[in-house]
PDB file of N, CA and C in Angstrom:
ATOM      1  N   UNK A   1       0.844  -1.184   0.000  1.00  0.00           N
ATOM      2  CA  UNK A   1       0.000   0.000   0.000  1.00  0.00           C
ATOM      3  C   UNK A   1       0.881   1.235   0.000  1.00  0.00           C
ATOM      4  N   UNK A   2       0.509   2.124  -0.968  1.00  0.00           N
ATOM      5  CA  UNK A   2       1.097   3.623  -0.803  1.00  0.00           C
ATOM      6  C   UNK A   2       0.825   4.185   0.702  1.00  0.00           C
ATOM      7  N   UNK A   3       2.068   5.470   0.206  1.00  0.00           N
ATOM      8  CA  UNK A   3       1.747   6.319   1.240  1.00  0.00           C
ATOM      9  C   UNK A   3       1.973   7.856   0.332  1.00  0.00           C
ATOM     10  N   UNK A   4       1.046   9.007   1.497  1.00  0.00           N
ATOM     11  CA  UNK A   4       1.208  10.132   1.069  1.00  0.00           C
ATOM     12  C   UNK A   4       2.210  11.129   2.261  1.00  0.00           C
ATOM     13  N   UNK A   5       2.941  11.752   1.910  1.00  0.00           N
ATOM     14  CA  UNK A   5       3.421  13.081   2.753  1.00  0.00           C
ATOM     15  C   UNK A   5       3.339  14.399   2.108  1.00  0.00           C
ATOM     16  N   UNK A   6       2.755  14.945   2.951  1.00  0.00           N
ATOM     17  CA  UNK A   6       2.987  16.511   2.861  1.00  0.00           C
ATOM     18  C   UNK A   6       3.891  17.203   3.674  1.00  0.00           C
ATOM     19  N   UNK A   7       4.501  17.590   3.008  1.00  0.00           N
ATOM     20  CA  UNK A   7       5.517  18.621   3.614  1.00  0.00           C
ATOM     21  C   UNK A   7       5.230  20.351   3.433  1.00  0.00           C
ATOM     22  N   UNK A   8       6.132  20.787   4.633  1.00  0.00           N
ATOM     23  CA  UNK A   8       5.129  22.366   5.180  1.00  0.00           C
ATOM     24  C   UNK A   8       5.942  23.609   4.034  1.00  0.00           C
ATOM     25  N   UNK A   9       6.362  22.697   2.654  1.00  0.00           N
ATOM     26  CA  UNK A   9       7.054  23.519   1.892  1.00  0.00           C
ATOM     27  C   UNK A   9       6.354  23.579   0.842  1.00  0.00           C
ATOM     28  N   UNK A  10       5.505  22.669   0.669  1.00  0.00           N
ATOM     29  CA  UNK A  10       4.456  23.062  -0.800  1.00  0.00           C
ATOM     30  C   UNK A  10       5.352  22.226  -1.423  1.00  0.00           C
ATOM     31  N   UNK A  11       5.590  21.201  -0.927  1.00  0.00           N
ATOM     32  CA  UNK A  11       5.788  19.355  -1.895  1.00  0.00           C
ATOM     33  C   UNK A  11       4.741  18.571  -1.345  1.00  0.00           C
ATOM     34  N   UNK A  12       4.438  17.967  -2.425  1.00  0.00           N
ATOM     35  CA  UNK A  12       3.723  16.291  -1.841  1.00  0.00           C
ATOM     36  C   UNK A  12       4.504  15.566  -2.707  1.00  0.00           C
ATOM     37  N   UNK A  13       4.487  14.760  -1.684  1.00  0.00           N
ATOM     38  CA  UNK A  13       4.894  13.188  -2.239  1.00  0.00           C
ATOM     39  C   UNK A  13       4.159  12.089  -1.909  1.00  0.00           C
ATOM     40  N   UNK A  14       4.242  11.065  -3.298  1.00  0.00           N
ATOM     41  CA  UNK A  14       3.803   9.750  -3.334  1.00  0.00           C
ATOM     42  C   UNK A  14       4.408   8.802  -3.318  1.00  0.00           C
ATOM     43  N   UNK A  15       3.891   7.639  -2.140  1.00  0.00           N
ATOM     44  CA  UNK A  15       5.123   6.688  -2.221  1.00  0.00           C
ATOM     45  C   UNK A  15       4.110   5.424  -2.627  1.00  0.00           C
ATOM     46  N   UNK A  16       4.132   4.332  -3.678  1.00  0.00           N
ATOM     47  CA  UNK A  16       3.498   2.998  -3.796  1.00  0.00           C
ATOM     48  C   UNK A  16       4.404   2.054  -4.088  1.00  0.00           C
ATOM     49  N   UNK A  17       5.132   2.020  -2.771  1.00  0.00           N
ATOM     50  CA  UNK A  17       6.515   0.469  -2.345  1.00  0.00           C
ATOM     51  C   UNK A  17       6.466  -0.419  -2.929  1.00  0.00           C
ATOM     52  N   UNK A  18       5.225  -1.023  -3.144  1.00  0.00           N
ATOM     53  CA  UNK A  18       4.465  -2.451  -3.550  1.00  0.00           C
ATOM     54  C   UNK A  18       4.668  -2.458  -4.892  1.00  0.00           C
ATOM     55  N   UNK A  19       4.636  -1.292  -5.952  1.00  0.00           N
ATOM     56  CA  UNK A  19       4.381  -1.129  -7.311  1.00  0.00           C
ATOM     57  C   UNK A  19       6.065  -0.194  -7.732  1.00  0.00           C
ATOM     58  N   UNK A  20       7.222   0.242  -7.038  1.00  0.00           N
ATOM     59  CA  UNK A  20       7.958   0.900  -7.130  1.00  0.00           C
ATOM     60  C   UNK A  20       7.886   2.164  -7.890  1.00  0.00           C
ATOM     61  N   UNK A  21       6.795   3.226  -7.311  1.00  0.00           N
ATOM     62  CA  UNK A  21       5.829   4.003  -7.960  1.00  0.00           C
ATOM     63  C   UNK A  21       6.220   5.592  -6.761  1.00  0.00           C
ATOM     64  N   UNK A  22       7.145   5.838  -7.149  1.00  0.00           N
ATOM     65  CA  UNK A  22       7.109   7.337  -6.209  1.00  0.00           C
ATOM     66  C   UNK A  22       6.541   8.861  -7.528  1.00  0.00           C
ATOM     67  N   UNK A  23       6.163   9.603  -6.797  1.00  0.00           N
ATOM     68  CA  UNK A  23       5.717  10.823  -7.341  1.00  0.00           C
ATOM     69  C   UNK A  23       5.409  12.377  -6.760  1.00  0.00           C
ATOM     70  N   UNK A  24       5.936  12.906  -7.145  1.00  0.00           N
ATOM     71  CA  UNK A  24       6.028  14.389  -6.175  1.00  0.00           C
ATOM     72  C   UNK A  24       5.539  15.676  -7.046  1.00  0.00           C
ATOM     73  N   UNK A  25       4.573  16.333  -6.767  1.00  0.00           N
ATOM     74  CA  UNK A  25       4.810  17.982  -6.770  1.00  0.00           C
ATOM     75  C   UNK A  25       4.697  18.989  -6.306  1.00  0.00           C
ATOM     76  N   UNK A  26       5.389  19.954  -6.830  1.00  0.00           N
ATOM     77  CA  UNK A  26       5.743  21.088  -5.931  1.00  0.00           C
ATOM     78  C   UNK A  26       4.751  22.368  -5.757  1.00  0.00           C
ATOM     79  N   UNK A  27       4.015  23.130  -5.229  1.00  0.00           N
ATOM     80  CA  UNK A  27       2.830  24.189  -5.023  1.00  0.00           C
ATOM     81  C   UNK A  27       4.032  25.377  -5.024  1.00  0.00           C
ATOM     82  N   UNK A  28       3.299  26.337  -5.940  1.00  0.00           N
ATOM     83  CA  UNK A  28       4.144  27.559  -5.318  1.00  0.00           C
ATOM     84  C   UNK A  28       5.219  27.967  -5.737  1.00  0.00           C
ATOM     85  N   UNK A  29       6.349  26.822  -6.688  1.00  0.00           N
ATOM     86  CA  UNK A  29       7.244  27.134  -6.854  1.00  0.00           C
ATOM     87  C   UNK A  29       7.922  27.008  -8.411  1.00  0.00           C
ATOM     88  N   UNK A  30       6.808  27.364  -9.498  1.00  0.00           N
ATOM     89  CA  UNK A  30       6.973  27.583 -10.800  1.00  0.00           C
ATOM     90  C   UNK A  30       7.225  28.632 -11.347  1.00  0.00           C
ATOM     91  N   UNK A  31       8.506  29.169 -12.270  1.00  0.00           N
ATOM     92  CA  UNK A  31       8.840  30.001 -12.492  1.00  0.00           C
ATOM     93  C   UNK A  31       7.812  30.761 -13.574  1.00  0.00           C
ATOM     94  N   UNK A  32       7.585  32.079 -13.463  1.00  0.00           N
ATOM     95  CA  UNK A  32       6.852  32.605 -14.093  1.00  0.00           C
ATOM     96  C   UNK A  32       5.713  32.530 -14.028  1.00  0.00           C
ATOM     97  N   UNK A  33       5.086  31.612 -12.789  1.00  0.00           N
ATOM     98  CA  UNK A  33       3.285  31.552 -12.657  1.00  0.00           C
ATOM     99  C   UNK A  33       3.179  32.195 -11.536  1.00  0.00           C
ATOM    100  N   UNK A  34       1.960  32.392 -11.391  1.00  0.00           N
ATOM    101  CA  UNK A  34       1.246  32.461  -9.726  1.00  0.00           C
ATOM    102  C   UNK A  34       1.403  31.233  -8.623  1.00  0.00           C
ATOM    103  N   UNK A  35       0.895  31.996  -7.362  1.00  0.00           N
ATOM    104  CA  UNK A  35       1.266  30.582  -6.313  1.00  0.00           C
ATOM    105  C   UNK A  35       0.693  29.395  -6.498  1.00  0.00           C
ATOM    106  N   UNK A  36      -0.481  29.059  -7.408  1.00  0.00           N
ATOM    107  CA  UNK A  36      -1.259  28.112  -7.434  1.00  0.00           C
ATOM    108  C   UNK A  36      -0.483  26.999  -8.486  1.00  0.00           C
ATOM    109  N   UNK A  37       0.428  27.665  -9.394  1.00  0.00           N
ATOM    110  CA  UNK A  37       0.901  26.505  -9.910  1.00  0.00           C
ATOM    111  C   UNK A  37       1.603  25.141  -9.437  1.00  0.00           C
ATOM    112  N   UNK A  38       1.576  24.197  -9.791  1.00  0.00           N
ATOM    113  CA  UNK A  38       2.842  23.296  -9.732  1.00  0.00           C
ATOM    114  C   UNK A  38       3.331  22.206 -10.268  1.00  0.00           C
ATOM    115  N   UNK A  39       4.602  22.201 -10.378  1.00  0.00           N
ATOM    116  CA  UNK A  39       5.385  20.732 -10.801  1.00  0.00           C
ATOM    117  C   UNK A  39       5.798  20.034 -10.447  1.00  0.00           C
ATOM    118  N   UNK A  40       5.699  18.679 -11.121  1.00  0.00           N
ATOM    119  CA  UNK A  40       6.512  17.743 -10.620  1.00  0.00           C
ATOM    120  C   UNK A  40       6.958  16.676 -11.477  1.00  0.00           C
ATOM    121  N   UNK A  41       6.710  15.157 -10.680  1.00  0.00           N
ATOM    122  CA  UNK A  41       7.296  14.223 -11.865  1.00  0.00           C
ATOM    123  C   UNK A  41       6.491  12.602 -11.070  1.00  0.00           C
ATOM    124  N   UNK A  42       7.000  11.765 -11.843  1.00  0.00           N
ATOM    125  CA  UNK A  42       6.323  10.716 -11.774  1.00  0.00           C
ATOM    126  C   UNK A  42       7.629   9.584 -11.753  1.00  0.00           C
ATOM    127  N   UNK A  43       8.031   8.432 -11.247  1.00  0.00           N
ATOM    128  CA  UNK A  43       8.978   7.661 -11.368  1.00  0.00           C
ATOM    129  C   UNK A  43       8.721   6.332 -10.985  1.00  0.00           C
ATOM    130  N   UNK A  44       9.063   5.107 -11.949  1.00  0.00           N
ATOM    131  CA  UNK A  44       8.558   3.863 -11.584  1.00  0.00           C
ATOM    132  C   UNK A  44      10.309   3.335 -11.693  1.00  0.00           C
ATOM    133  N   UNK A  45      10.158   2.882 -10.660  1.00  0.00           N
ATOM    134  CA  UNK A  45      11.599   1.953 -10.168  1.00  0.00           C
ATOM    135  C   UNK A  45      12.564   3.127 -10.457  1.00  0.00           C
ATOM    136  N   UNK A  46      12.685   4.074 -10.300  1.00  0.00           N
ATOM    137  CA  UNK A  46      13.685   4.963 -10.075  1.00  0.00           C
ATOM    138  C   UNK A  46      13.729   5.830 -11.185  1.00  0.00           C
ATOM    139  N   UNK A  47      13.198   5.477 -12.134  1.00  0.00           N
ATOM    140  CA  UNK A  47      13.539   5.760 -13.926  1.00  0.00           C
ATOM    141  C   UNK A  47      12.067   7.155 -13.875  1.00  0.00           C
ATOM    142  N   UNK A  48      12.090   7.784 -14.184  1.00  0.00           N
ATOM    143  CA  UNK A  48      11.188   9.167 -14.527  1.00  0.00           C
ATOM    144  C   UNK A  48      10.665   8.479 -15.737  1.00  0.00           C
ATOM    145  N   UNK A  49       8.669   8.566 -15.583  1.00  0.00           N
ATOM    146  CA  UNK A  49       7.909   8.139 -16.432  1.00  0.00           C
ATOM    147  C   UNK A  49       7.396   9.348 -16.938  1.00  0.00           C
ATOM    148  N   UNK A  50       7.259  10.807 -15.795  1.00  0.00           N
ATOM    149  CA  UNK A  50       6.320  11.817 -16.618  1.00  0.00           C
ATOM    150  C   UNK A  50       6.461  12.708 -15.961  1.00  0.00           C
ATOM    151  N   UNK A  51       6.389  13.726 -16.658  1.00  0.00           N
ATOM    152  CA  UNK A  51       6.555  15.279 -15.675  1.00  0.00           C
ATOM    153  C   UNK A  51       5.247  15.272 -15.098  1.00  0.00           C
ATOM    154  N   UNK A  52       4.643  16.222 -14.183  1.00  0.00           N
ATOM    155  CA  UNK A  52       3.751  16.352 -13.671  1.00  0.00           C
ATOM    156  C   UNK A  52       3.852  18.083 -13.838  1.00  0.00           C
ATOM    157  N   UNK A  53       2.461  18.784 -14.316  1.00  0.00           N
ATOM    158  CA  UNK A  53       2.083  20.227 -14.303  1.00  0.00           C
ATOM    159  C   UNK A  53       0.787  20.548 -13.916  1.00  0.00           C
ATOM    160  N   UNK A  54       0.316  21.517 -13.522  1.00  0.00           N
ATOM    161  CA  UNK A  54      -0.932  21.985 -13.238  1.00  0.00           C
ATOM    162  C   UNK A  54      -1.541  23.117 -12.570  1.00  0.00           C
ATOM    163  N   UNK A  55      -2.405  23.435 -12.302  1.00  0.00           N
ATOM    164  CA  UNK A  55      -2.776  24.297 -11.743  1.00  0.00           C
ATOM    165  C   UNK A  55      -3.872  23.812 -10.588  1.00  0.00           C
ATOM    166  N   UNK A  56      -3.023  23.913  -9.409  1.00  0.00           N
ATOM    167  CA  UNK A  56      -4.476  23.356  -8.175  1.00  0.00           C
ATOM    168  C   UNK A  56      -5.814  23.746  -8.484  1.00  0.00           C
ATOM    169  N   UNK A  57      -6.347  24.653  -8.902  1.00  0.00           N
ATOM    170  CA  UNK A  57      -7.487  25.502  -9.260  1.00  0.00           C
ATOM    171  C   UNK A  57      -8.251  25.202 -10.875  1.00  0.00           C
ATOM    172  N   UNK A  58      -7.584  24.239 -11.371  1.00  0.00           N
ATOM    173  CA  UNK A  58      -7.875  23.811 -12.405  1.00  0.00           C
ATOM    174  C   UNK A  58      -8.029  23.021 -13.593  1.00  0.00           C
ATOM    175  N   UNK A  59      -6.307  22.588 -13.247  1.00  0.00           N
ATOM    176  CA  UNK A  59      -5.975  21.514 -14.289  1.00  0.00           C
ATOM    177  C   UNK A  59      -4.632  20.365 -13.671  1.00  0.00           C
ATOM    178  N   UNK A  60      -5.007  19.643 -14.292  1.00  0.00           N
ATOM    179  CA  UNK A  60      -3.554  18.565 -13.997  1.00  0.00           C
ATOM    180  C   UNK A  60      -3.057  17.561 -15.054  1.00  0.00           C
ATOM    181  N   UNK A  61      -1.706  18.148 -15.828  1.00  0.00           N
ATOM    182  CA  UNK A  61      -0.758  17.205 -16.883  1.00  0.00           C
ATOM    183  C   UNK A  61       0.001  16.455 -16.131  1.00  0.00           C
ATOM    184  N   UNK A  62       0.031  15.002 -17.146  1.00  0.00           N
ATOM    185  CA  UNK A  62       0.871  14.060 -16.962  1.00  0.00           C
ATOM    186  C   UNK A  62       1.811  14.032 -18.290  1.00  0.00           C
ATOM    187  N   UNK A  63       2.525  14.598 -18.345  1.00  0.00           N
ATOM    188  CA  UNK A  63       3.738  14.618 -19.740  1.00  0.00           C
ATOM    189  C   UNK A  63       2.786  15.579 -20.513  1.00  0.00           C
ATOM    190  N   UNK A  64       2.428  14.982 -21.605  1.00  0.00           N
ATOM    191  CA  UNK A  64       1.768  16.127 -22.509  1.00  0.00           C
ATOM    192  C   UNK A  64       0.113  15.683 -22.499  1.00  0.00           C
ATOM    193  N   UNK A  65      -0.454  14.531 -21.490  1.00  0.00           N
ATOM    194  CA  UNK A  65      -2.137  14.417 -21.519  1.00  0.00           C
ATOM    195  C   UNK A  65      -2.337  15.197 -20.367  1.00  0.00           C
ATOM    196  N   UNK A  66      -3.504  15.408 -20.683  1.00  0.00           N
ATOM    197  CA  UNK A  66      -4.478  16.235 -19.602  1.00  0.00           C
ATOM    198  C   UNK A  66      -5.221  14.979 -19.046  1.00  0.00           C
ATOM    199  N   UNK A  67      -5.129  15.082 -17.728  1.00  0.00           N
ATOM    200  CA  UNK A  67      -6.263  13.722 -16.936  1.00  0.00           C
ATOM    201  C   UNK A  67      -6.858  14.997 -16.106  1.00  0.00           C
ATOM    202  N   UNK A  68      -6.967  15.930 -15.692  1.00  0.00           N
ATOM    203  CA  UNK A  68      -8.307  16.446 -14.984  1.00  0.00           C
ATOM    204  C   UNK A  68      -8.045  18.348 -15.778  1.00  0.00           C
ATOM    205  N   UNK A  69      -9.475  18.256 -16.021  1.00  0.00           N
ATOM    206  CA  UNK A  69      -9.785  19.619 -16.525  1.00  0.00           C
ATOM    207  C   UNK A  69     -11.301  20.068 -15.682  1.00  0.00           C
ATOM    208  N   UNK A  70     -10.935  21.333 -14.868  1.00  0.00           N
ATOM    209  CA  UNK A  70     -12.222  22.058 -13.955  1.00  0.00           C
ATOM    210  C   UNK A  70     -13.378  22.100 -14.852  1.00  0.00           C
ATOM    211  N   UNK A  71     -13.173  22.612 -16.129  1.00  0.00           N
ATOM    212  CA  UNK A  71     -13.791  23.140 -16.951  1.00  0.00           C
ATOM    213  C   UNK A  71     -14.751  21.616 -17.431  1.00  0.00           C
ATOM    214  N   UNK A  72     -13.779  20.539 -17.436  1.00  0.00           N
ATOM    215  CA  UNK A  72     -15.063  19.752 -17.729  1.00  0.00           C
ATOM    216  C   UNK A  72     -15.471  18.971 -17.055  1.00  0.00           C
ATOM    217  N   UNK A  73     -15.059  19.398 -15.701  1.00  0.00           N
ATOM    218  CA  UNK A  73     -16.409  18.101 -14.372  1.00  0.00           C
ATOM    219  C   UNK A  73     -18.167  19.484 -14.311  1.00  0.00           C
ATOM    220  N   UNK A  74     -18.685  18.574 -14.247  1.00  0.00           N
ATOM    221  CA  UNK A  74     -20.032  18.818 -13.859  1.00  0.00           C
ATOM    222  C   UNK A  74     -20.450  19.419 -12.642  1.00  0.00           C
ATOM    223  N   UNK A  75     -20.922  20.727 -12.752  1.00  0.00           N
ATOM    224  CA  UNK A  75     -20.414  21.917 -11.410  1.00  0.00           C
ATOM    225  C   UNK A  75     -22.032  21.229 -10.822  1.00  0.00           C
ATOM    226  N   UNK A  76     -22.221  21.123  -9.069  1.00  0.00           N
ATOM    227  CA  UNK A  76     -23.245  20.362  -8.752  1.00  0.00           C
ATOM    228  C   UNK A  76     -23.505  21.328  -7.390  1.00  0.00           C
ATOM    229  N   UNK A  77     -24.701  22.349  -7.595  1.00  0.00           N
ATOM    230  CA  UNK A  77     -25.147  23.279  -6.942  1.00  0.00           C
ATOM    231  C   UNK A  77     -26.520  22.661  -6.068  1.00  0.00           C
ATOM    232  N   UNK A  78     -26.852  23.157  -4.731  1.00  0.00           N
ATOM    233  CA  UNK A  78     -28.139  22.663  -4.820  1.00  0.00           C
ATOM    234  C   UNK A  78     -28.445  23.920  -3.589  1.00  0.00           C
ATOM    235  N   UNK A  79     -29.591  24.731  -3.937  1.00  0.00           N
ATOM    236  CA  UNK A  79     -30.088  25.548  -3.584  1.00  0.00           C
ATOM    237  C   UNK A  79     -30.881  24.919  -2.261  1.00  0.00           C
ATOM    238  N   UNK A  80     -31.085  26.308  -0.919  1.00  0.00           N
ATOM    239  CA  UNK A  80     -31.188  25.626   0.307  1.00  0.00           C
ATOM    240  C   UNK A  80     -32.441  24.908   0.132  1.00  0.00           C
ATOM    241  N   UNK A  81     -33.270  25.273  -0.623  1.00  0.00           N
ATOM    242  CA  UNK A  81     -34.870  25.067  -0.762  1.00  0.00           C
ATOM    243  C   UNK A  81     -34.948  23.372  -1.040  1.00  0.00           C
ATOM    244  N   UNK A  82     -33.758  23.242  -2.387  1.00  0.00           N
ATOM    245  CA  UNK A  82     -33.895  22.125  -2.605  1.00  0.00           C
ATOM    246  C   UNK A  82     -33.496  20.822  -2.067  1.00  0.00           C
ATOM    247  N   UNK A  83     -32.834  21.232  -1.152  1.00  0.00           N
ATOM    248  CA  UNK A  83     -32.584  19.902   0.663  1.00  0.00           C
ATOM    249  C   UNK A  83     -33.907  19.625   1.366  1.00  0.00           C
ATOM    250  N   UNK A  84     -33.763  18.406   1.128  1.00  0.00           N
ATOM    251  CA  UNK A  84     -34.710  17.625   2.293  1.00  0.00           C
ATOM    252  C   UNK A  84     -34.303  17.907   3.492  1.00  0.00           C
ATOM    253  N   UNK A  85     -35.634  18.174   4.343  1.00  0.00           N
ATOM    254  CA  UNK A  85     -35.131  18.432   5.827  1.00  0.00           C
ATOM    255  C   UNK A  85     -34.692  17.476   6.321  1.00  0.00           C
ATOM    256  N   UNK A  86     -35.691  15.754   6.318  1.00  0.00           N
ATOM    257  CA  UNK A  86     -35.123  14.646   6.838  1.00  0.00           C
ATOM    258  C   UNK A  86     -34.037  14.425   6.774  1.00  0.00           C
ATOM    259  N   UNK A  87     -33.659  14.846   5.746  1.00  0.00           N
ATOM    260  CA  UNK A  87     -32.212  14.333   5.392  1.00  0.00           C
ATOM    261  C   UNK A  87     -30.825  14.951   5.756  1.00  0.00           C
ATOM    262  N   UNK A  88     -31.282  15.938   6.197  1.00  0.00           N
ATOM    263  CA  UNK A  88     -30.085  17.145   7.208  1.00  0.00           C
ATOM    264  C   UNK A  88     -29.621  16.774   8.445  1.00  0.00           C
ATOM    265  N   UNK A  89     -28.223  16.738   8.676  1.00  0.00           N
ATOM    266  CA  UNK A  89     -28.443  16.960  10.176  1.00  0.00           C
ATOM    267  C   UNK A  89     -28.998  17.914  10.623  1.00  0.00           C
ATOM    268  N   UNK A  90     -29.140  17.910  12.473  1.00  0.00           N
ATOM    269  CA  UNK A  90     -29.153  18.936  12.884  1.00  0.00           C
ATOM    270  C   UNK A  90     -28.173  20.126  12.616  1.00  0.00           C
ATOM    271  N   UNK A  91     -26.858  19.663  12.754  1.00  0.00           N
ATOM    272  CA  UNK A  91     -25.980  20.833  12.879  1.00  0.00           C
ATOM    273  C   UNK A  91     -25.332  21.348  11.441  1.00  0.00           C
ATOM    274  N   UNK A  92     -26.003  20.579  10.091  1.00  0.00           N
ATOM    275  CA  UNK A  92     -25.998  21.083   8.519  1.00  0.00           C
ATOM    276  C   UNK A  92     -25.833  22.791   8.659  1.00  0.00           C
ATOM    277  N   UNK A  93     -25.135  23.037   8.229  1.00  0.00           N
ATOM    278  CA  UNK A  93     -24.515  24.452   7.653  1.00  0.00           C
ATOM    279  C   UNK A  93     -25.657  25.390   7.041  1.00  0.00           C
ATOM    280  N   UNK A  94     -26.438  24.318   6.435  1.00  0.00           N
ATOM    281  CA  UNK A  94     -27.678  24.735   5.516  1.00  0.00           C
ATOM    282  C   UNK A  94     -29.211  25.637   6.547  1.00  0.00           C
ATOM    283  N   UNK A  95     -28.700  25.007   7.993  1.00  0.00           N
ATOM    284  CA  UNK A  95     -29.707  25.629   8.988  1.00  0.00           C
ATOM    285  C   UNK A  95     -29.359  26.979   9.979  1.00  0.00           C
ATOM    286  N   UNK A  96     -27.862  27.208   9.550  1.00  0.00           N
ATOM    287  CA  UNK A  96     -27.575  28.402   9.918  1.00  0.00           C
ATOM    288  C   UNK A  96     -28.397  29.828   9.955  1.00  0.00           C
ATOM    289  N   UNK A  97     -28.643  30.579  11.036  1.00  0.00           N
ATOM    290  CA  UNK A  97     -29.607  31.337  10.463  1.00  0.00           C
ATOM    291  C   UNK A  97     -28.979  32.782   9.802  1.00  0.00           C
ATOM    292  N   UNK A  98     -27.936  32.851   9.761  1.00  0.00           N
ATOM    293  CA  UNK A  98     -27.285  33.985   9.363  1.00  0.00           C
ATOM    294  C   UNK A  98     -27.584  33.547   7.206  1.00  0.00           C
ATOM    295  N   UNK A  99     -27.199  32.665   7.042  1.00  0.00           N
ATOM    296  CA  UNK A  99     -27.444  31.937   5.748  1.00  0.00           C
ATOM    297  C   UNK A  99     -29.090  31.586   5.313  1.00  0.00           C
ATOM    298  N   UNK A 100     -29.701  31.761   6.130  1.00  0.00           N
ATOM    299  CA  UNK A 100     -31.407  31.890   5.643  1.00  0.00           C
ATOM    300  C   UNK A 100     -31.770  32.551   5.336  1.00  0.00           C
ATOM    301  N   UNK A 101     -30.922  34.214   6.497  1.00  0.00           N
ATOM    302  CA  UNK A 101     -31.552  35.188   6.150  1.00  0.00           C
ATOM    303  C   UNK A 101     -30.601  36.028   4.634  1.00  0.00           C
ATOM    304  N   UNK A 102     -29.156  35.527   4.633  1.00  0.00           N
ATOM    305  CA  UNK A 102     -28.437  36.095   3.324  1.00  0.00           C
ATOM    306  C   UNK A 102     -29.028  35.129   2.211  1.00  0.00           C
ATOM    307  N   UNK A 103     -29.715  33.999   1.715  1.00  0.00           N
ATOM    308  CA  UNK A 103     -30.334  33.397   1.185  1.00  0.00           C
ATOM    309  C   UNK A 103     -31.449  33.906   0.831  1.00  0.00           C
TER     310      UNK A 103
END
């Protein structure tokens, strides 16, 4: 089984021992972007399979494919009206009364 670490520098790393599968990237520290960018890379048995790029806020490359784009998941809103009460907790966010009355 993998493991994940975060470190308080704006790296993550991936470790999957079992599969010799490490992978890391970096937040924050791409030249010429904003803080939200970052890079990294991908490595099976030591050997580099793929860069890693993206934008936390939006997108994420593996070499030159795109596997997640914001723009095309399905944005899933649901207005307070349209919650079942049964189905709330008590302490749902949705029963706040400061949010009933800005609602």
């Amino acid at each position: 089984m993998g493991t994940l670490y975060n470190h308080c520098h704006g790296k993550v790393e991936f470790n999957d021992y079992e599969n010799g599968l490490y992978g890391f990237y970096e937040i924050g520290n791409v030249k010429k972007r904003s803080q939200e960018y970052f890079e990294g890379a991908v490595f099976k048995n030591k050997n580099k399979v793929s860069d890693v790029f993206g934008n936390y806020a939006g997108y994420m490359d593996f070499g030159e494919k795109r596997y997640y784009d914001l723009r095309e998941v399905k944005q899933i809103y649901h207005k307070y009206d349209d919650l079942l009460e049964q189905r709330c907790l008590p302490s749902d966010s949705t029963k706040r009364n400061d949010l009933i009355l800005l609602a």
